[in-house]
C-alpha atoms as a PDB file:
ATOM      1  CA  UNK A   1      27.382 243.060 -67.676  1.00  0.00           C
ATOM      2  CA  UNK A   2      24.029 244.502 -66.744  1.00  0.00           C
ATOM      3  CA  UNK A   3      21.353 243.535 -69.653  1.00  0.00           C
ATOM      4  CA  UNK A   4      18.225 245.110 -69.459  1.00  0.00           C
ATOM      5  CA  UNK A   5      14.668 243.587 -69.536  1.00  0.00           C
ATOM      6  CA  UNK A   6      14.392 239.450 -68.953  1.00  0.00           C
ATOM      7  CA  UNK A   7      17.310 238.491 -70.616  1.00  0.00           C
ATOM      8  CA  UNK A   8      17.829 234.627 -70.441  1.00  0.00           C
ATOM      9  CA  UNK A   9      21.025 234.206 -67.858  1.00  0.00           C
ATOM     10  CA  UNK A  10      23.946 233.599 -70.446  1.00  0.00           C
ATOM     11  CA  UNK A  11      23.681 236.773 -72.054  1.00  0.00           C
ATOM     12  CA  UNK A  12      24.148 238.525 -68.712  1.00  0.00           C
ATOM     13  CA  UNK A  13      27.679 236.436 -68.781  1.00  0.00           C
ATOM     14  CA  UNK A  14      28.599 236.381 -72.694  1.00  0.00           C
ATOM     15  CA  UNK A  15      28.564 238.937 -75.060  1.00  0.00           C
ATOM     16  CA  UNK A  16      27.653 237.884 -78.723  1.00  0.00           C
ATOM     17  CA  UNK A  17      29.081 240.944 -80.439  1.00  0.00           C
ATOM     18  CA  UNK A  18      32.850 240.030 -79.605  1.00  0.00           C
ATOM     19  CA  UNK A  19      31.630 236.154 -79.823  1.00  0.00           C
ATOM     20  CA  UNK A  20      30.671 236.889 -83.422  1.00  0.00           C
ATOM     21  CA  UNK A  21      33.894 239.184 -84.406  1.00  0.00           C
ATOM     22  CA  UNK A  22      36.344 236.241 -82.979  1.00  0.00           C
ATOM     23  CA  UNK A  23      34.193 234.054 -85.191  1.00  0.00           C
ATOM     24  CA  UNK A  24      35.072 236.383 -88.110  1.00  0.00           C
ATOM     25  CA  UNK A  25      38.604 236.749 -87.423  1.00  0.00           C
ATOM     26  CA  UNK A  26      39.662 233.572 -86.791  1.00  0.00           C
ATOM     27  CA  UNK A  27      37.410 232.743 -89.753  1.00  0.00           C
ATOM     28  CA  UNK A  28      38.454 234.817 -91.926  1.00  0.00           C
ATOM     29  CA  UNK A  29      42.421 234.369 -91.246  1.00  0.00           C
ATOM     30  CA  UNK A  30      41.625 230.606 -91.823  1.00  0.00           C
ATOM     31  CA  UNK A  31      39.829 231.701 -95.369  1.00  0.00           C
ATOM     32  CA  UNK A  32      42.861 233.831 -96.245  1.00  0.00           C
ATOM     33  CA  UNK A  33      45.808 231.638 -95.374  1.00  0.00           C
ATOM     34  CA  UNK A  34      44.050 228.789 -96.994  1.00  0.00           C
ATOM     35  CA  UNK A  35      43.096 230.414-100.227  1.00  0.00           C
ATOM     36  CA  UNK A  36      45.515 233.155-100.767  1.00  0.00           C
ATOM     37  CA  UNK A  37      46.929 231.618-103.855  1.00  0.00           C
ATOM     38  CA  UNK A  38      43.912 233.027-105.802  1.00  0.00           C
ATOM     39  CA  UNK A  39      44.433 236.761-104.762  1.00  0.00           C
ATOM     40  CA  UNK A  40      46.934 239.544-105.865  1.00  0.00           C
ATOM     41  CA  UNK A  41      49.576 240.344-103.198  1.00  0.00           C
ATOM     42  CA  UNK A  42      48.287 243.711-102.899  1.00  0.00           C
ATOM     43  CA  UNK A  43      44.627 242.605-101.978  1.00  0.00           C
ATOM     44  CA  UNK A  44      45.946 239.653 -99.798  1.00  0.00           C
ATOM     45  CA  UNK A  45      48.738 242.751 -97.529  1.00  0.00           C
ATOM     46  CA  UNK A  46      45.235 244.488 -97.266  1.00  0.00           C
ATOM     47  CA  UNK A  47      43.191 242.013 -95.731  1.00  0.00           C
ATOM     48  CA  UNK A  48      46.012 240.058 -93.882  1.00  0.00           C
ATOM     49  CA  UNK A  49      46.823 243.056 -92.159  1.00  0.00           C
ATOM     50  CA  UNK A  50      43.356 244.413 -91.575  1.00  0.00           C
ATOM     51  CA  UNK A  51      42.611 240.397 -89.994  1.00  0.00           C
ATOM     52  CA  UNK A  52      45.972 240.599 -88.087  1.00  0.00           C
ATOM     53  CA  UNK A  53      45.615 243.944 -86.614  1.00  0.00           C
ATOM     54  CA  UNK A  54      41.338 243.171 -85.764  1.00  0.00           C
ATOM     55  CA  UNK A  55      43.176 240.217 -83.614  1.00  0.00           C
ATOM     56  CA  UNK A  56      45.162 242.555 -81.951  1.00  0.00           C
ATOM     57  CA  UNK A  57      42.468 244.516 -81.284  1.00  0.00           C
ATOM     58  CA  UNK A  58      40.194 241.693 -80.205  1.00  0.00           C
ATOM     59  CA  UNK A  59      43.216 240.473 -77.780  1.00  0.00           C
ATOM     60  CA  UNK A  60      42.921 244.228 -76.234  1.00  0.00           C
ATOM     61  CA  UNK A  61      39.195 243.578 -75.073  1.00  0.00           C
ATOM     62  CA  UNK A  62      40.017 239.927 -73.896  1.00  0.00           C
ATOM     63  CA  UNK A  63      42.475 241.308 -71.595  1.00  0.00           C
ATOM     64  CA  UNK A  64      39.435 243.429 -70.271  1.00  0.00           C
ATOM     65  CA  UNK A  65      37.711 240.961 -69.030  1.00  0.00           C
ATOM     66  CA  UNK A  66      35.697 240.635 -72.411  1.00  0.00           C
ATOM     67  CA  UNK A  67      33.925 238.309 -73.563  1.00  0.00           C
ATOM     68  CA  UNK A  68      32.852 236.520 -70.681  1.00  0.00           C
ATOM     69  CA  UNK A  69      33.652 236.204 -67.062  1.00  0.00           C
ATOM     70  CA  UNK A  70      35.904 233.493 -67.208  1.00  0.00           C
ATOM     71  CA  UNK A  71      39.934 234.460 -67.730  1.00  0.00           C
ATOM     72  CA  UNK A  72      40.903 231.334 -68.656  1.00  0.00           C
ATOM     73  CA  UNK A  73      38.077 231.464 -71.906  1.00  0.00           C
ATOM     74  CA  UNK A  74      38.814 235.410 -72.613  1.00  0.00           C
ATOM     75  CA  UNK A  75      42.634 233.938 -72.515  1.00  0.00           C
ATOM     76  CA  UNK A  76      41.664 231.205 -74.989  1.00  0.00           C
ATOM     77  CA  UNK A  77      40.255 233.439 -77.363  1.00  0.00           C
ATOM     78  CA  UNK A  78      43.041 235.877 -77.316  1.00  0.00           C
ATOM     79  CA  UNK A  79      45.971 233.457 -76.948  1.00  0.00           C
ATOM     80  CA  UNK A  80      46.772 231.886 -80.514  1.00  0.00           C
ATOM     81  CA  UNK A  81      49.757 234.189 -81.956  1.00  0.00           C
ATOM     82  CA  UNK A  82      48.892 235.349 -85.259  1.00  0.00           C
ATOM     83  CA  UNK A  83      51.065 238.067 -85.530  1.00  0.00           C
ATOM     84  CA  UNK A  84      54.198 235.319 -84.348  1.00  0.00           C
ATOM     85  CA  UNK A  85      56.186 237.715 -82.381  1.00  0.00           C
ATOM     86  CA  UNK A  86      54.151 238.777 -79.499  1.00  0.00           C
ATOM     87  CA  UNK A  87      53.394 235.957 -76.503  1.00  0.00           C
ATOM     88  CA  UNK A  88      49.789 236.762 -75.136  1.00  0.00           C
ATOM     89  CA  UNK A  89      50.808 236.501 -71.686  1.00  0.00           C
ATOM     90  CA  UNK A  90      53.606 239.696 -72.055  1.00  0.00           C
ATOM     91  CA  UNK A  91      50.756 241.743 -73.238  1.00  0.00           C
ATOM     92  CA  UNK A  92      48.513 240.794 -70.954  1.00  0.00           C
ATOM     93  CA  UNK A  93      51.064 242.213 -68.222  1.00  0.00           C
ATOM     94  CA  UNK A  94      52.620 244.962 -70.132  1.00  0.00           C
ATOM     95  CA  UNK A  95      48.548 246.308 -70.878  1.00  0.00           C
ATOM     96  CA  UNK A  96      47.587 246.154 -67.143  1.00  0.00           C
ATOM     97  CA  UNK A  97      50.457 247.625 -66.080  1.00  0.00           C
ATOM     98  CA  UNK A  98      49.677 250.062 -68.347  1.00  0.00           C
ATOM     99  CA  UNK A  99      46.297 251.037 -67.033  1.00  0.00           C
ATOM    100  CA  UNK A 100      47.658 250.596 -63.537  1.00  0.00           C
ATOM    101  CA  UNK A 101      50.906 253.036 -63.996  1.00  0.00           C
ATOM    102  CA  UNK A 102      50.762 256.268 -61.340  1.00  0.00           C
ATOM    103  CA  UNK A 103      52.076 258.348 -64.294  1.00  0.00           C
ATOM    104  CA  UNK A 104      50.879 257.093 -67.692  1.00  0.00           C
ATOM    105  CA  UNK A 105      53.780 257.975 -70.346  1.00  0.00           C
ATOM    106  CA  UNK A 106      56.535 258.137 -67.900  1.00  0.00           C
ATOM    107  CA  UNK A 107      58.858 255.769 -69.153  1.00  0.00           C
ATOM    108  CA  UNK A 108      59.656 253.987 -65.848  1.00  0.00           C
ATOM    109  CA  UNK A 109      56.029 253.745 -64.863  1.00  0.00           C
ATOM    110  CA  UNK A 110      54.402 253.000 -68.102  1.00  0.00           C
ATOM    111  CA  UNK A 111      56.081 250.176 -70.009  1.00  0.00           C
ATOM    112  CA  UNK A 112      54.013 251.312 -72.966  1.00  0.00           C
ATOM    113  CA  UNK A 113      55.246 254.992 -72.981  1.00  0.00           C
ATOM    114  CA  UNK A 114      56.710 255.775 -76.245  1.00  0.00           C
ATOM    115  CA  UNK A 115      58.887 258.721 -74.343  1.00  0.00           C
ATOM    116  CA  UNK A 116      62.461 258.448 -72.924  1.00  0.00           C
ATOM    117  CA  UNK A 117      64.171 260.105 -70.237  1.00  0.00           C
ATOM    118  CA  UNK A 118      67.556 260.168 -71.599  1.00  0.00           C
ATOM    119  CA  UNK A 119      68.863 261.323 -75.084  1.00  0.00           C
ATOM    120  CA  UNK A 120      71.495 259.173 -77.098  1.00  0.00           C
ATOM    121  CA  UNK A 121      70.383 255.952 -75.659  1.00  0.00           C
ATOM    122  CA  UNK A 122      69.427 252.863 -78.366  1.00  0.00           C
ATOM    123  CA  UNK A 123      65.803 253.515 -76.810  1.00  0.00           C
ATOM    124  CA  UNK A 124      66.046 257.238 -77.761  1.00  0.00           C
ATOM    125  CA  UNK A 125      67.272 256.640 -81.732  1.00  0.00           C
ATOM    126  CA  UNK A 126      64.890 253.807 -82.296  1.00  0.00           C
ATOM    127  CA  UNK A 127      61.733 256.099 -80.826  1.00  0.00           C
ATOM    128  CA  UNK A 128      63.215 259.128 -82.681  1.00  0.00           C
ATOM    129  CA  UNK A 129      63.008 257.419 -86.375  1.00  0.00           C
ATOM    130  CA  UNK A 130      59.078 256.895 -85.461  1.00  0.00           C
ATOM    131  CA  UNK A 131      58.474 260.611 -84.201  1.00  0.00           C
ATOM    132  CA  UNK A 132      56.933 261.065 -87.439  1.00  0.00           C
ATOM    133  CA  UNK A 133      53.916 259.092 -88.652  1.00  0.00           C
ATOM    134  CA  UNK A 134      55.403 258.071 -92.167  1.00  0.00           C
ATOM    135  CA  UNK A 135      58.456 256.852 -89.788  1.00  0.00           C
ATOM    136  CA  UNK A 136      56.929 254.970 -87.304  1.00  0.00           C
ATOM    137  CA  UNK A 137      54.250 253.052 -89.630  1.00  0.00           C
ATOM    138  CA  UNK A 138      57.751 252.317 -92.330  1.00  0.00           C
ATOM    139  CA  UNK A 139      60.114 251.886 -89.824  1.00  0.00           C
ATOM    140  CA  UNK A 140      58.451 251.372 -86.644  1.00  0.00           C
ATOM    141  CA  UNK A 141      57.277 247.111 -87.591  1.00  0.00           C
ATOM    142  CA  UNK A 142      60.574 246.197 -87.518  1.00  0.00           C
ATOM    143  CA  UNK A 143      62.186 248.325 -85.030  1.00  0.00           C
ATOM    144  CA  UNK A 144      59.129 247.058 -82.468  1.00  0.00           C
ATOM    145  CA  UNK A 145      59.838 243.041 -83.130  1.00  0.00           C
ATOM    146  CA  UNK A 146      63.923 243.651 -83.377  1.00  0.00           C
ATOM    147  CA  UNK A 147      63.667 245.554 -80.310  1.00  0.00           C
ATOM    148  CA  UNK A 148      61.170 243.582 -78.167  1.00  0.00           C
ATOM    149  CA  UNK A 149      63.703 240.619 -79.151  1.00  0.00           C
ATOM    150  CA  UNK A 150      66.317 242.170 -78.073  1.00  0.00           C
ATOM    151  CA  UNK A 151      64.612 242.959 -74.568  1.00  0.00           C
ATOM    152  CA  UNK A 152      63.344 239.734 -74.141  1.00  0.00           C
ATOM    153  CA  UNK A 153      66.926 238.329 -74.722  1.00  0.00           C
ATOM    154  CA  UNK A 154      67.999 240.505 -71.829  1.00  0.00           C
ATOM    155  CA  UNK A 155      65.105 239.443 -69.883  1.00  0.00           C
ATOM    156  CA  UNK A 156      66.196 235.647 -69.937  1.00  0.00           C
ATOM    157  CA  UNK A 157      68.817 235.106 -67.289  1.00  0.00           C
ATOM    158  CA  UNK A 158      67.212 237.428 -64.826  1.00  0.00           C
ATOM    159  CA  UNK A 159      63.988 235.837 -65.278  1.00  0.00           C
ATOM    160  CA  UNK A 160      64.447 232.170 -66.097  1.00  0.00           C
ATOM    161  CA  UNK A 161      60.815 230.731 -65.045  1.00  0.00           C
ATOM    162  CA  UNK A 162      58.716 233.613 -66.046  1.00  0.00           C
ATOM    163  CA  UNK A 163      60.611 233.953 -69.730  1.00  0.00           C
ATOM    164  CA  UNK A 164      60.238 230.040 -69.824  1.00  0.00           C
ATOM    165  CA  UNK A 165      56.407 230.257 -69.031  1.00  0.00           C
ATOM    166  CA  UNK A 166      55.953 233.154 -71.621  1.00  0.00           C
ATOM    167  CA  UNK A 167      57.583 231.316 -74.325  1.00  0.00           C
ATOM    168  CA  UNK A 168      57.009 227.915 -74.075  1.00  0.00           C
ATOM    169  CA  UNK A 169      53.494 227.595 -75.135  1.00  0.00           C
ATOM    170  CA  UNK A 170      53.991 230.894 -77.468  1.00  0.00           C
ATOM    171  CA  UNK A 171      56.407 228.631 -79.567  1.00  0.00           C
ATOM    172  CA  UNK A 172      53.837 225.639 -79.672  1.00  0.00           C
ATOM    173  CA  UNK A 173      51.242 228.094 -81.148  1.00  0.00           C
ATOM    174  CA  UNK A 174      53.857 228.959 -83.471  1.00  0.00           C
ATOM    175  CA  UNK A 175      54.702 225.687 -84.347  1.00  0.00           C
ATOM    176  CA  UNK A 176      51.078 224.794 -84.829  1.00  0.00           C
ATOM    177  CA  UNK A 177      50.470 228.434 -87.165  1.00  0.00           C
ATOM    178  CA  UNK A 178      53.667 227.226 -89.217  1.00  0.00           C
ATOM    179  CA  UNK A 179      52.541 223.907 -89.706  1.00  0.00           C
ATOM    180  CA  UNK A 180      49.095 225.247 -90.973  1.00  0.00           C
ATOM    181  CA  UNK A 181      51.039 227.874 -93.248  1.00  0.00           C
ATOM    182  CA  UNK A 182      53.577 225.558 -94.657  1.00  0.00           C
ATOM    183  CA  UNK A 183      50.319 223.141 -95.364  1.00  0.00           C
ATOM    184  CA  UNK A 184      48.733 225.990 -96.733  1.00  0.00           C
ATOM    185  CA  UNK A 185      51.351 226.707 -99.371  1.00  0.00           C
ATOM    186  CA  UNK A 186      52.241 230.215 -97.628  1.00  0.00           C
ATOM    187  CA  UNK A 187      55.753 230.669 -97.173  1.00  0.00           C
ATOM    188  CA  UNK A 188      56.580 232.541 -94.141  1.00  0.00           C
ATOM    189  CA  UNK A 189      58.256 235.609 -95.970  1.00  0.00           C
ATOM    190  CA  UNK A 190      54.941 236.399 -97.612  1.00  0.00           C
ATOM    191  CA  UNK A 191      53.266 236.101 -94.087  1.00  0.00           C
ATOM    192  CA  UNK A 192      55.339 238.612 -92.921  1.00  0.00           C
ATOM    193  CA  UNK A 193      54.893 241.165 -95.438  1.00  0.00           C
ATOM    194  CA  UNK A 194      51.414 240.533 -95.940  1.00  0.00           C
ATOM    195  CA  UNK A 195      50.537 240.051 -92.102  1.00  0.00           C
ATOM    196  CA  UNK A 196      52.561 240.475 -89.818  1.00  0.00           C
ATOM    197  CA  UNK A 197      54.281 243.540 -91.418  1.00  0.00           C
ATOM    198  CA  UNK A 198      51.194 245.530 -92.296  1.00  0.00           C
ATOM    199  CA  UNK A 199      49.031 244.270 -89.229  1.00  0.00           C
ATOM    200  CA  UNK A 200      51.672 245.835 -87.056  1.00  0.00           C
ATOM    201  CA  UNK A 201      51.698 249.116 -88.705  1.00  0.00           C
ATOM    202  CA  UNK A 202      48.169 249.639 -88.398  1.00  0.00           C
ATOM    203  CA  UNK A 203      48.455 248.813 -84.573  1.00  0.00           C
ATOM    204  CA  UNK A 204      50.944 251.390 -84.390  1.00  0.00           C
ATOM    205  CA  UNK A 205      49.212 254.159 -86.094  1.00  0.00           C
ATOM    206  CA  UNK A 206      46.334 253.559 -83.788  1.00  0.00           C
ATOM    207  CA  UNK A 207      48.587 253.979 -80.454  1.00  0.00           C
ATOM    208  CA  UNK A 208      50.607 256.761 -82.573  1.00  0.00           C
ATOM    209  CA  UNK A 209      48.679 259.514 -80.860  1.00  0.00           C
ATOM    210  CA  UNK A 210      46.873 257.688 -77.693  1.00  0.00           C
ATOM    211  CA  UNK A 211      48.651 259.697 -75.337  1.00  0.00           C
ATOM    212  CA  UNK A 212      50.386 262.673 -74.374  1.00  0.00           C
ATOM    213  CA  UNK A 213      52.375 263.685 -71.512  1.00  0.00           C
ATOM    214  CA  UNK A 214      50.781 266.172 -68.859  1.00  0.00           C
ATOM    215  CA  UNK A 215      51.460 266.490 -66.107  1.00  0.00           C
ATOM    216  CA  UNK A 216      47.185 266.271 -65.142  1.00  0.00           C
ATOM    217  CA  UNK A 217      46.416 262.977 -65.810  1.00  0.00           C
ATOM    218  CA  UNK A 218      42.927 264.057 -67.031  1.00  0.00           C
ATOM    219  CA  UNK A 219      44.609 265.434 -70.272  1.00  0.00           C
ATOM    220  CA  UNK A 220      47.110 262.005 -71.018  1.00  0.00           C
ATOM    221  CA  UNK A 221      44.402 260.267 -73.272  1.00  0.00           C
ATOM    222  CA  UNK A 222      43.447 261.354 -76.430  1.00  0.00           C
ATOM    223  CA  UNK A 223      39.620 261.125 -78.468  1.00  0.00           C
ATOM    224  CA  UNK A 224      39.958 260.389 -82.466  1.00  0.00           C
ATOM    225  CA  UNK A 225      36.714 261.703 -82.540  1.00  0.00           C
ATOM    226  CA  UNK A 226      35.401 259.922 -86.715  1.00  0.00           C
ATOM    227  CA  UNK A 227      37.224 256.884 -86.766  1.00  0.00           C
ATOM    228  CA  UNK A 228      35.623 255.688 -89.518  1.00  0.00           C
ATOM    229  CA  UNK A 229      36.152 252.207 -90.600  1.00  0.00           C
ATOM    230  CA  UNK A 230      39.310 252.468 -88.453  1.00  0.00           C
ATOM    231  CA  UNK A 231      36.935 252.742 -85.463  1.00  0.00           C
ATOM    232  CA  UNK A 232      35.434 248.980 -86.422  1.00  0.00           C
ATOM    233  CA  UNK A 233      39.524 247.815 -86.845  1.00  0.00           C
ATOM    234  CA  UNK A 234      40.412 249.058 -83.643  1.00  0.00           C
ATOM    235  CA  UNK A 235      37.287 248.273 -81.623  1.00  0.00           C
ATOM    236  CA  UNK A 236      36.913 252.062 -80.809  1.00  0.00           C
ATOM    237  CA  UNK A 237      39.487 252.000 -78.792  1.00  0.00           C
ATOM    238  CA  UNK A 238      40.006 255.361 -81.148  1.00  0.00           C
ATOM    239  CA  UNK A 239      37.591 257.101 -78.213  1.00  0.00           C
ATOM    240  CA  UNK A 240      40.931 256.005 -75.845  1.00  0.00           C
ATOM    241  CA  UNK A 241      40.148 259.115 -73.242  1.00  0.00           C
ATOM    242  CA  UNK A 242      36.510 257.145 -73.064  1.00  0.00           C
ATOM    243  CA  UNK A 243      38.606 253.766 -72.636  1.00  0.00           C
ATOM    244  CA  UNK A 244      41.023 255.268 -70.130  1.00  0.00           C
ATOM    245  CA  UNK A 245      38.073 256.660 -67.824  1.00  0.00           C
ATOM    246  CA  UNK A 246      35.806 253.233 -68.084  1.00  0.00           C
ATOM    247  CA  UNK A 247      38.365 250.294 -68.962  1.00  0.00           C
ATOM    248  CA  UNK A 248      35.750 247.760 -68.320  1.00  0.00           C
ATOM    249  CA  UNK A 249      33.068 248.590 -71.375  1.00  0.00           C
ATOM    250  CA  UNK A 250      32.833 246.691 -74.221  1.00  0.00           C
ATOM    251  CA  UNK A 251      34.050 247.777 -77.786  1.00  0.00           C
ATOM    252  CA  UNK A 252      30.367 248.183 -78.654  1.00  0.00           C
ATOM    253  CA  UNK A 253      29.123 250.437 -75.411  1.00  0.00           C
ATOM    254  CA  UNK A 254      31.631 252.974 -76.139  1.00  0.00           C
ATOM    255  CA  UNK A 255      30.349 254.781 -78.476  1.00  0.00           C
ATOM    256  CA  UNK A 256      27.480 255.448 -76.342  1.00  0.00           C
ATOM    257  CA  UNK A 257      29.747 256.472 -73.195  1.00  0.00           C
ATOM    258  CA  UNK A 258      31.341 259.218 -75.325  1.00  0.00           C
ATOM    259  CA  UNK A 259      28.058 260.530 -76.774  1.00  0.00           C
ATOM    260  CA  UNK A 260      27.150 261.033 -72.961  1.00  0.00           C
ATOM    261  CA  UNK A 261      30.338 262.550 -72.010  1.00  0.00           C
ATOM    262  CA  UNK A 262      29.778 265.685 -74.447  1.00  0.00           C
ATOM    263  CA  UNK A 263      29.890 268.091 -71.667  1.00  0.00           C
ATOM    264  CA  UNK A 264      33.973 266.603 -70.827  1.00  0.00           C
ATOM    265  CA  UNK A 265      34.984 266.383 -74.900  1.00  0.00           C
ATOM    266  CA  UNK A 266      33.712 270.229 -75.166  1.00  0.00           C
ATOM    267  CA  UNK A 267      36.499 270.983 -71.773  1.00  0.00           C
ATOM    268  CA  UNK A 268      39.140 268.739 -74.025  1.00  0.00           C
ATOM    269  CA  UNK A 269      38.535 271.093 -77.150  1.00  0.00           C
ATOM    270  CA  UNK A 270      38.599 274.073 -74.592  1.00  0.00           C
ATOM    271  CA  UNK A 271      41.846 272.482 -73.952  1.00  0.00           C
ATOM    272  CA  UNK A 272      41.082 271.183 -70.310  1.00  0.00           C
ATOM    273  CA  UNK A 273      40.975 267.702 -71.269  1.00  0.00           C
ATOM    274  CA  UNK A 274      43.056 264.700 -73.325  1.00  0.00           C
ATOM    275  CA  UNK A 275      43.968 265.635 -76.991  1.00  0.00           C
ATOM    276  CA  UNK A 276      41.485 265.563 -79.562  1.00  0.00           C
ATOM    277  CA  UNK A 277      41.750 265.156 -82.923  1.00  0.00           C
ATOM    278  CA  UNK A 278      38.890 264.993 -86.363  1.00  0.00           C
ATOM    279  CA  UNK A 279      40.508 261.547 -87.766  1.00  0.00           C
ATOM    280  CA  UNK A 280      42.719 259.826 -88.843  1.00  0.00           C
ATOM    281  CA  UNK A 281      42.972 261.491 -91.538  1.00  0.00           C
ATOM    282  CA  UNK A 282      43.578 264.233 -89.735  1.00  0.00           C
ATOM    283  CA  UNK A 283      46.350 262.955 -88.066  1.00  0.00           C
ATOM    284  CA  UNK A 284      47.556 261.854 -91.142  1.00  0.00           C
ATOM    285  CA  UNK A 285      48.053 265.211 -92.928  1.00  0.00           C
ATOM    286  CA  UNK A 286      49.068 266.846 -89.528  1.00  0.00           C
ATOM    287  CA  UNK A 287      52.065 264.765 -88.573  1.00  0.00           C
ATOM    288  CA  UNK A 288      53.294 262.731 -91.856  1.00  0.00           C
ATOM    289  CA  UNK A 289      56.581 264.594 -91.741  1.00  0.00           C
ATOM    290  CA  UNK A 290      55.977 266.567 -88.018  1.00  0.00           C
ATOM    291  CA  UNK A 291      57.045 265.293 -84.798  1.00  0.00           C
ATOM    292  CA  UNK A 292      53.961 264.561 -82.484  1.00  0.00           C
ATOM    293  CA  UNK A 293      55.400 265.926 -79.420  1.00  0.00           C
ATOM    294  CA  UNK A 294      59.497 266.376 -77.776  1.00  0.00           C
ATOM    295  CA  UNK A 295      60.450 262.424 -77.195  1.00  0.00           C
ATOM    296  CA  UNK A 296      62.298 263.102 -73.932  1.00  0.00           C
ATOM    297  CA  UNK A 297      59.285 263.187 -71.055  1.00  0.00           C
ATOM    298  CA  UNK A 298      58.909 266.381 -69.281  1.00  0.00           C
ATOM    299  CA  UNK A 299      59.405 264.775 -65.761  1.00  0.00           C
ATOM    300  CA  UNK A 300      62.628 263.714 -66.517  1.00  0.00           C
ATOM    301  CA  UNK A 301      64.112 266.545 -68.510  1.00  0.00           C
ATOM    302  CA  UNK A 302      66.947 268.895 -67.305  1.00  0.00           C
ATOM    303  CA  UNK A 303      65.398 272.510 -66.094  1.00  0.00           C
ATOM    304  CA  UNK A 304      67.531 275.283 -68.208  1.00  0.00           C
ATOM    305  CA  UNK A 305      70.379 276.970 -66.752  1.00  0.00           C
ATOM    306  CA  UNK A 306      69.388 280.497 -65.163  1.00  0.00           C
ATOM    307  CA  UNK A 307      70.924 283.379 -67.248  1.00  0.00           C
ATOM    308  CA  UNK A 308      73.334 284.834 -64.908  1.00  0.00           C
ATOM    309  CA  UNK A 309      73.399 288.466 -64.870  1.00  0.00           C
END
């Protein structure tokens, strides 16, 4: 992290504005949990989802190398499983794989593709119910626990050590959130449907329209150009193209990285570049009820018989 002027050593190595936002998550889930008693179950879904989708967020830029140098203290920040269902460590390898995938989307490349390359399958119906974005913010919470349960299950015999070393100290930070919940007063139902429920939907509306498959690589990542207050909730990780072509910035320098890659968002309108779309909003009215694009990647779909003559 290059810091300009004479900047005292540790700010070279930490960076305060994720420092203070994991102070105000952590803080504020604490606040909530403890006093959510005295607010309507409306106002407490709203800001228990908000706070568990901001730690998702913040989890994304600790598995960037954010905010310091050290792993093992980026790990420590994003480790503690608020949202229950998700170790840190599977995310942590399922992200880098991610950015490290040849093809980004293809299914067997790009563990977080949301395409298949076969119709009928389980995989196929429980992608096809979230084509839409109604569907996959209503439907796609539970399909994405059920089904990464499911795949873990599978996962178990084949990989005995690994699944042991994912899951063992996920359940003690489980145990420890429960204990704090059921101390609390919060019964775990209401966690779910005022965290853990809505949290997840808001992570999935964010990666709803992240990518596309191309087959140039230059137009897979996609610009939400106003995110709004969305933009502070996901860490503008709503400039994703920006993300994709400098993984290492911080939340806060990316802003700045799109403003200076004009001349490359005017080729992606031009249609040269990653999708791009006005908002959320946008996105929103566009594909409510609309597919976003044909679920079955384009690398792996059957070329149309010839007419024959």
């Amino acid at each position: 992290m290059r810091v300009r002027g004479a900047a005292r050593p540790w700010a070279r190595t930490i960076e305060l504005p994720t420092l203070v936002l994991t102070a105000v998550i952590y803080g504020g889930w604490l606040a909530l949990t403890a006093w959510h008693a005295a607010l309507p179950v409306a106002v407490l879904a709203v800001a228990g989802g908000w706070l568990s989708a901001w730690h998702n967020s913040l989890q994304h830029e600790t598995i960037h190398g954010h905010p310091t140098r050290s792993r093992a203290i980026n790990t420590a920040i994003g480790w503690p499983p608020i949202n229950l269902w998700l170790p840190y460590g599977i995310y942590y390898r399922s992200h880098v794989a991610h950015h490290s995938a040849r093809t980004i989307t293809d299914p067997f490349d790009d563990p977080e593709s949301k395409y298949v390359a076969q119709e009928g399958t389980w995989l196929w119906w429980s992608e096809r119910v979230q084509q839409t974005l109604l569907g996959r913010l209503v439907l796609g919470p539970p399909i994405a626990v059920v089904r990464f349960l499911i795949e873990e299950l599978a996962r178990l015999p084949k990989e005995p050590a690994l699944f042991a070393r994912d899951w063992v100290p996920h359940g003690l930070g489980v145990a420890v959130i429960l204990g704090w919940l059921h101390w609390c007063g919060l019964g775990l139902g209401t966690y779910f449907l005022c965290f853990v429920y809505p949290g997840t939907a808001l992570s999935l509306l964010r990666s709803y329209a992240e990518h596309r498959a191309d087959p140039d690589p230059a137009r897979r990542a996609a610009t939400v150009e106003r995110g709004g207050l969305l933009a502070l909730l996901y860490l503008n990780n709503n400039l994703h193209a920006a993300h994709h072509a400098r993984p290492e910035l911080a939340w806060y320098r990316l802003p700045r990285f799109q403003a200076e890659r004009q001349e490359t968002l005017a080729g992606q309108k031009a249609g040269t570049g990653g999708p791009v779309y006005p908002s959320y909003g946008a996105l929103l009215r566009r594909f409510a009820l609309r597919a976003h694009d044909d679920l079955l990647h384009p690398d792996h779909r059957r070329p149309e018989p010839s007419a024959q003559g």
